[in-house]
Protein backbone atom coordinates (compact mmCIF):
# COMPACT_ATOMS: atom_id res chain seq x y z
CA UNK A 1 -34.49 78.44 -107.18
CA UNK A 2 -35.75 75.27 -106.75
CA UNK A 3 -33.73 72.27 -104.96
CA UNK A 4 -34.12 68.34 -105.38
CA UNK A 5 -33.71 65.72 -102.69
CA UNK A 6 -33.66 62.52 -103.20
CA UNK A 7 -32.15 59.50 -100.99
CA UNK A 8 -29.75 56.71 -102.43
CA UNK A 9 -31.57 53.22 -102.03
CA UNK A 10 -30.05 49.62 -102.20
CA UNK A 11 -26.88 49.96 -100.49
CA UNK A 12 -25.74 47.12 -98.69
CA UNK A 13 -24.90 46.41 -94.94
CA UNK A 14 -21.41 48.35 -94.65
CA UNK A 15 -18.36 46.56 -93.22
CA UNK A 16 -15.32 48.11 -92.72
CA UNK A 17 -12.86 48.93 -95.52
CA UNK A 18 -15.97 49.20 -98.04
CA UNK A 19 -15.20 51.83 -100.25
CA UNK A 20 -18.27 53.92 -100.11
CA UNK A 21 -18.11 56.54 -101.99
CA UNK A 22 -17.92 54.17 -104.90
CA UNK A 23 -21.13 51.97 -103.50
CA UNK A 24 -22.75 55.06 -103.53
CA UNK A 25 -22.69 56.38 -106.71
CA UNK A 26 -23.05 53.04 -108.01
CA UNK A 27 -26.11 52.37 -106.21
CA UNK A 28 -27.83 56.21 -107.17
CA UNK A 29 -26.53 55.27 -110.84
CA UNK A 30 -28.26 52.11 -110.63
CA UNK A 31 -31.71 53.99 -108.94
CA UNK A 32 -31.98 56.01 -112.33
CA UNK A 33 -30.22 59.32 -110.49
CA UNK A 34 -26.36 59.43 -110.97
CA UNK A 35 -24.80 61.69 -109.13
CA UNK A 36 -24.13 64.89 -110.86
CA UNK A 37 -21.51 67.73 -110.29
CA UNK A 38 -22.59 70.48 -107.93
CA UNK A 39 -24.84 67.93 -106.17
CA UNK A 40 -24.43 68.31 -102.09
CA UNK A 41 -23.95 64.23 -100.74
CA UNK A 42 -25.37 64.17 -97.46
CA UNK A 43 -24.05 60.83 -95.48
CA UNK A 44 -24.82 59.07 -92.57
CA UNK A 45 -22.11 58.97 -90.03
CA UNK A 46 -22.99 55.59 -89.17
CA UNK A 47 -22.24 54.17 -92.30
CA UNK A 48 -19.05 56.28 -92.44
CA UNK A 49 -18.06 54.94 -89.09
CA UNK A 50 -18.41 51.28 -90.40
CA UNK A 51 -16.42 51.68 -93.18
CA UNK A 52 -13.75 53.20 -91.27
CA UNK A 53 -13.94 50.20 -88.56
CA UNK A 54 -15.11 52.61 -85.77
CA UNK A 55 -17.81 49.57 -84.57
CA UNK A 56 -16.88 48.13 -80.94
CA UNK A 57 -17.77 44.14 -79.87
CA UNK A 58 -19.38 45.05 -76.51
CA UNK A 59 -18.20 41.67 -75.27
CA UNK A 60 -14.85 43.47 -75.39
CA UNK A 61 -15.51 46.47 -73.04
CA UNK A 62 -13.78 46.27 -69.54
CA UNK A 63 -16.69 48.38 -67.29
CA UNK A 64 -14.71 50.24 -64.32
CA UNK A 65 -16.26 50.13 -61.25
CA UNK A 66 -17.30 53.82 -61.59
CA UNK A 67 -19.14 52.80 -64.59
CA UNK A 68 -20.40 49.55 -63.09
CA UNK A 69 -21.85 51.45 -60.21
CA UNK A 70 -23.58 54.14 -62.23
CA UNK A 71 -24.95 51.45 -65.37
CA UNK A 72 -26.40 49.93 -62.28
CA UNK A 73 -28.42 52.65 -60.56
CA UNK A 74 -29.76 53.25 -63.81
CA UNK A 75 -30.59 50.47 -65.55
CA UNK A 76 -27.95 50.89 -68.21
CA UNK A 77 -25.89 48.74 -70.55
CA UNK A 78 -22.78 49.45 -68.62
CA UNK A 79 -20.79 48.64 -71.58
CA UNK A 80 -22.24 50.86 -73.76
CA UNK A 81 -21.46 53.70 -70.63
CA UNK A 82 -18.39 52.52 -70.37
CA UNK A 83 -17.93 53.87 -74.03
CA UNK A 84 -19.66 56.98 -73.78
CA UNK A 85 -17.30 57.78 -71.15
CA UNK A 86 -13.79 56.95 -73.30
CA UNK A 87 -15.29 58.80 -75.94
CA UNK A 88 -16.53 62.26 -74.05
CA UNK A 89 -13.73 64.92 -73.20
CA UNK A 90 -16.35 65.63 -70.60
CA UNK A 91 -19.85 65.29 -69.28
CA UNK A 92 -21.64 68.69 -69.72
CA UNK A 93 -24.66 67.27 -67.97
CA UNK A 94 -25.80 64.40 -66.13
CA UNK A 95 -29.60 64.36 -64.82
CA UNK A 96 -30.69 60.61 -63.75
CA UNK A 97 -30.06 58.30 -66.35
CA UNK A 98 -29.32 61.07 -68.96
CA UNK A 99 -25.67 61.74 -69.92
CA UNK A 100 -24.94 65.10 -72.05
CA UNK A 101 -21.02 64.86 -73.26
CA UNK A 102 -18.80 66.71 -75.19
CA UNK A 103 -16.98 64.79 -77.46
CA UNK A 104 -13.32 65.26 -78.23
CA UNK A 105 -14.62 66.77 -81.59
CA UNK A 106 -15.97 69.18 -79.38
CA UNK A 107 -19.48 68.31 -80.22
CA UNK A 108 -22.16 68.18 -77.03
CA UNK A 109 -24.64 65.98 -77.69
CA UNK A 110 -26.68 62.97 -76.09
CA UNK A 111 -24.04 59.93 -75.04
CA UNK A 112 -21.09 61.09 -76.98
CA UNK A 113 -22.82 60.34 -80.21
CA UNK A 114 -22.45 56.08 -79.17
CA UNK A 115 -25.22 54.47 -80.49
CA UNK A 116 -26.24 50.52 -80.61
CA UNK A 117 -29.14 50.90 -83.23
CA UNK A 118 -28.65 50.09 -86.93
CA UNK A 119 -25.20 49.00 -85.70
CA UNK A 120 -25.01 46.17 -87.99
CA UNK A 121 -25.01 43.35 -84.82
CA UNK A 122 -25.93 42.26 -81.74
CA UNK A 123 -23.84 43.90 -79.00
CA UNK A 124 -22.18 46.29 -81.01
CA UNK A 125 -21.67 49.61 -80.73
CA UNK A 126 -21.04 52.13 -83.22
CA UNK A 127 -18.74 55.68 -82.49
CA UNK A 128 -18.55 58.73 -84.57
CA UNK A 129 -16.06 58.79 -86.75
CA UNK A 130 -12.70 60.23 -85.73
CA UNK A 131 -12.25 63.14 -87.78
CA UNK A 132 -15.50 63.45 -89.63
CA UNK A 133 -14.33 66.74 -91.88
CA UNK A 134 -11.73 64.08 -92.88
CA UNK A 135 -13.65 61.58 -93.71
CA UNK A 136 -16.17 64.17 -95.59
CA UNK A 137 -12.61 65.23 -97.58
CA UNK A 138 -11.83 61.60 -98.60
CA UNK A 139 -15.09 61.18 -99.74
CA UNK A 140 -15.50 64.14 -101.67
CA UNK A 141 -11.67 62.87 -103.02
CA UNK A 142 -12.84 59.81 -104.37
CA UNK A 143 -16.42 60.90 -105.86
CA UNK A 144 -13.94 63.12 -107.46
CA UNK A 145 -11.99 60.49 -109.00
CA UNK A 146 -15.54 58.61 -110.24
CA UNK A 147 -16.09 61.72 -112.49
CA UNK A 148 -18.07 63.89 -110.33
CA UNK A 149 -17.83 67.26 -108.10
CA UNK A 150 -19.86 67.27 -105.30
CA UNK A 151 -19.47 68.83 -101.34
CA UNK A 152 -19.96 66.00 -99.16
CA UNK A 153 -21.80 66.44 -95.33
CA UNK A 154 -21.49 63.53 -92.90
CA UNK A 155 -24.52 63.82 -90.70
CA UNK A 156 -25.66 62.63 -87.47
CA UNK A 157 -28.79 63.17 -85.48
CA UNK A 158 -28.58 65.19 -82.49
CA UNK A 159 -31.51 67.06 -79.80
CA UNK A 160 -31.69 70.71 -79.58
CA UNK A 161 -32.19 72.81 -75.92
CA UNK A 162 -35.66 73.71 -75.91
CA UNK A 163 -36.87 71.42 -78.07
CA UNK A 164 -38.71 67.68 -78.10
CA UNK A 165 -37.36 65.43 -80.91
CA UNK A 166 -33.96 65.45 -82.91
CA UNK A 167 -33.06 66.57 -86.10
CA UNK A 168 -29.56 65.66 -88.15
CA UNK A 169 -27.09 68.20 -88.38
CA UNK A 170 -23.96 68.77 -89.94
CA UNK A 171 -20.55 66.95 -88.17
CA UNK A 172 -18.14 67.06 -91.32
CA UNK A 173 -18.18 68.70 -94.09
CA UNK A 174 -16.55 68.98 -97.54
CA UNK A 175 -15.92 71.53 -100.58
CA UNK A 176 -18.61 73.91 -99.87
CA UNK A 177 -18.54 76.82 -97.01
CA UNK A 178 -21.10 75.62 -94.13
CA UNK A 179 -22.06 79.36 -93.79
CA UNK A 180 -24.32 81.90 -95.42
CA UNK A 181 -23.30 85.10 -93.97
CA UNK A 182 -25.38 88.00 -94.16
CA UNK A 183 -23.40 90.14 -91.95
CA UNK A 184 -23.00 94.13 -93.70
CA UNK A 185 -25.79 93.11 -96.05
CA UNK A 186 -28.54 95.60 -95.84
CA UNK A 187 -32.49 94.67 -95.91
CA UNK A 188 -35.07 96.01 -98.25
CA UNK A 189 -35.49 98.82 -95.15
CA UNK A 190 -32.21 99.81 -94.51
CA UNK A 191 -31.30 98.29 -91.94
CA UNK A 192 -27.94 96.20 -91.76
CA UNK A 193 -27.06 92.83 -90.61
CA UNK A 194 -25.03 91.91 -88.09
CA UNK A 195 -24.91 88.59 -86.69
CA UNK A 196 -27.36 86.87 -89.23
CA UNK A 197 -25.35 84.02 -90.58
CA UNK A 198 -26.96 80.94 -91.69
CA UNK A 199 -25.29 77.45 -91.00
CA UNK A 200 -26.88 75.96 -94.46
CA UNK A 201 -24.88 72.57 -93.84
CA UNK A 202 -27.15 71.79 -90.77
CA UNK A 203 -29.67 72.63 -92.64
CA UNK A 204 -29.32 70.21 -95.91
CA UNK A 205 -28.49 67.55 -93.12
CA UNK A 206 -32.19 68.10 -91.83
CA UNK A 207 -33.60 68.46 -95.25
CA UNK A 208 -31.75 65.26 -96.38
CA UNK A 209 -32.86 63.19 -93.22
CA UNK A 210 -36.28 63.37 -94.97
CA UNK A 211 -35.31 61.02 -97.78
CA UNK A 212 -33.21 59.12 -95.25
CA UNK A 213 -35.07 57.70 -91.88
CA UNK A 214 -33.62 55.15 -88.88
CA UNK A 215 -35.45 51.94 -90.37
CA UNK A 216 -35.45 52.85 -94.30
CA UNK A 217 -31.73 51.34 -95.04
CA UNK A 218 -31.28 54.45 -96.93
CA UNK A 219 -28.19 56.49 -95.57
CA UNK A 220 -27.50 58.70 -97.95
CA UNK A 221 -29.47 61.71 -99.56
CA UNK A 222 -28.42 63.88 -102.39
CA UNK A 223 -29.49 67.86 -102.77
CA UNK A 224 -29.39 68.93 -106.20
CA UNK A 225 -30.24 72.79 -107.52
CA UNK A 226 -28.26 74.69 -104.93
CA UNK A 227 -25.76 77.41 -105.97
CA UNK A 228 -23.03 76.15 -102.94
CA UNK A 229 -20.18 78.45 -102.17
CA UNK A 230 -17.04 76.33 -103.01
CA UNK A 231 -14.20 76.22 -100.06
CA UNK A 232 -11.66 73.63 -99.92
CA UNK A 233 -10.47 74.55 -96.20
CA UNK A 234 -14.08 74.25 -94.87
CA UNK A 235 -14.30 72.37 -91.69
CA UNK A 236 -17.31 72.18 -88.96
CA UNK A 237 -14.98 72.87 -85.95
CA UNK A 238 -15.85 76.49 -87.34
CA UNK A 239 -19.36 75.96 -86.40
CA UNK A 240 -18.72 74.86 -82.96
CA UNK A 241 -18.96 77.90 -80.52
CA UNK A 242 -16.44 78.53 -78.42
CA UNK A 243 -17.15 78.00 -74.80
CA UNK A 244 -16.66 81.14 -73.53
CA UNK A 245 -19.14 82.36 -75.88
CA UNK A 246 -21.75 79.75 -74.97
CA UNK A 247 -24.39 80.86 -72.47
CA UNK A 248 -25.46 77.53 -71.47
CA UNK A 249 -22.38 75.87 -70.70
């Protein structure tokens, strides 16, 4: 097997209401590779998050004194705190000017996913989008309805425990099962699997993000040549472990 990536150049800056899907496959037609059925549409949340008006005028923000106080000691845009707060159901860890949330997706990353680069502005903010398997769904909808089948991935980049660096994962996810189980399979020496599962959605996010990059304009990649399993119900809540479950929390 042998898999093509490629990213989707010339879109423009993204404003919300655009209809994205469409500027997309317009803009991969128009770069000599249309999209193609059974292609995997990996998308970056930010761009998803401006189409669907999830951008905040930091002018706007009223800073509590909690926030004030802690922006402060810190050297921080309290603002931009002030947001990572509203948007975390809670802070997993705080050391110095670090903040670790979970978001109320459930995801635990750096700052509840708020980000001010590439926003599109000065003093703007940009948030994850609010139900990203949704979004993934519509998209995967309405490349549907421009004459081609393809599983859609919203990605965002996130840092790992243990490791320097990020790498983009997975946050949505559309038409294809995020999971390649090899649980009860048996290897070439008999022995059997069972907890080896694969989470192949994180991993086309991180093979995407190489046709992608944070100063290329290019937010969208395309994998072409993989033999997806299709699943309508597929969400990435699945992929989030359950707390209980999770060592280090």
């Amino acid at each position: 097997m042998a898999l093509t990536i490629f990213g989707v150049p010339g879109l423009p800056e993204i404003e919300a209401g655009s209809d994205l899907a469409e500027m997309i496959a317009t803009a991969a037609a128009a770069d000599g590779n249309p999209l193609a059925d059974g292609d995997v549409v990996c998308i970056t949340s930010k761009v998803v998050s401006k189409a669907e008006g999830r951008t905040v005028d930091l002018n706007t923000v009223e800073v509590s004194p909690f926030v004030q106080q802690y922006a402060e000691k810190w050297e921080k845009d309290p603002r931009a705190i002030e947001l990572v707060f509203q948007e975390a159901r809670r802070v997993v860890r705080q050391v110095g000017p670090v903040l670790i949330t979970e978001t109320k997706h459930g995801f635990v990353c750096a700052n509840s996913g708020v980000d001010q680069s590439s926003s599109g502005g000065h003093d703007r903010a940009v948030l994850l989008p609010i139900d990203p398997d949704g979004s993934a769904r519509r998209f995967r909808q309405r490349f549907k309805e421009l004459g081609v089948d393809v599983a859609v991935i919203v990605t965002d980049t996130f840092g790992r425990p243990w490791r320097e660096a990020q790498t983009d994962i997975a946050i949505g996810i559309a038409g294809m099962d995020p999971v390649i189980s090899y649980i009860g399979q048996v290897d070439p020496h008999g022995h059997e699997f069972r907890v080896q599962a694969i989470c192949v959605a994180d991993e086309l996010a991180a093979a995407a993000e190489l046709v992608k990059g944070n100063v290329s304009r290019v937010p969208v990649g395309v994998v072409r040549g993989l033999q997806w399993t299709p699943d309508e119900q597929a969400t990435m809540q699945s992929i989030i472990r359950d707390s209980q479950n999770d060592l280090f929390r």
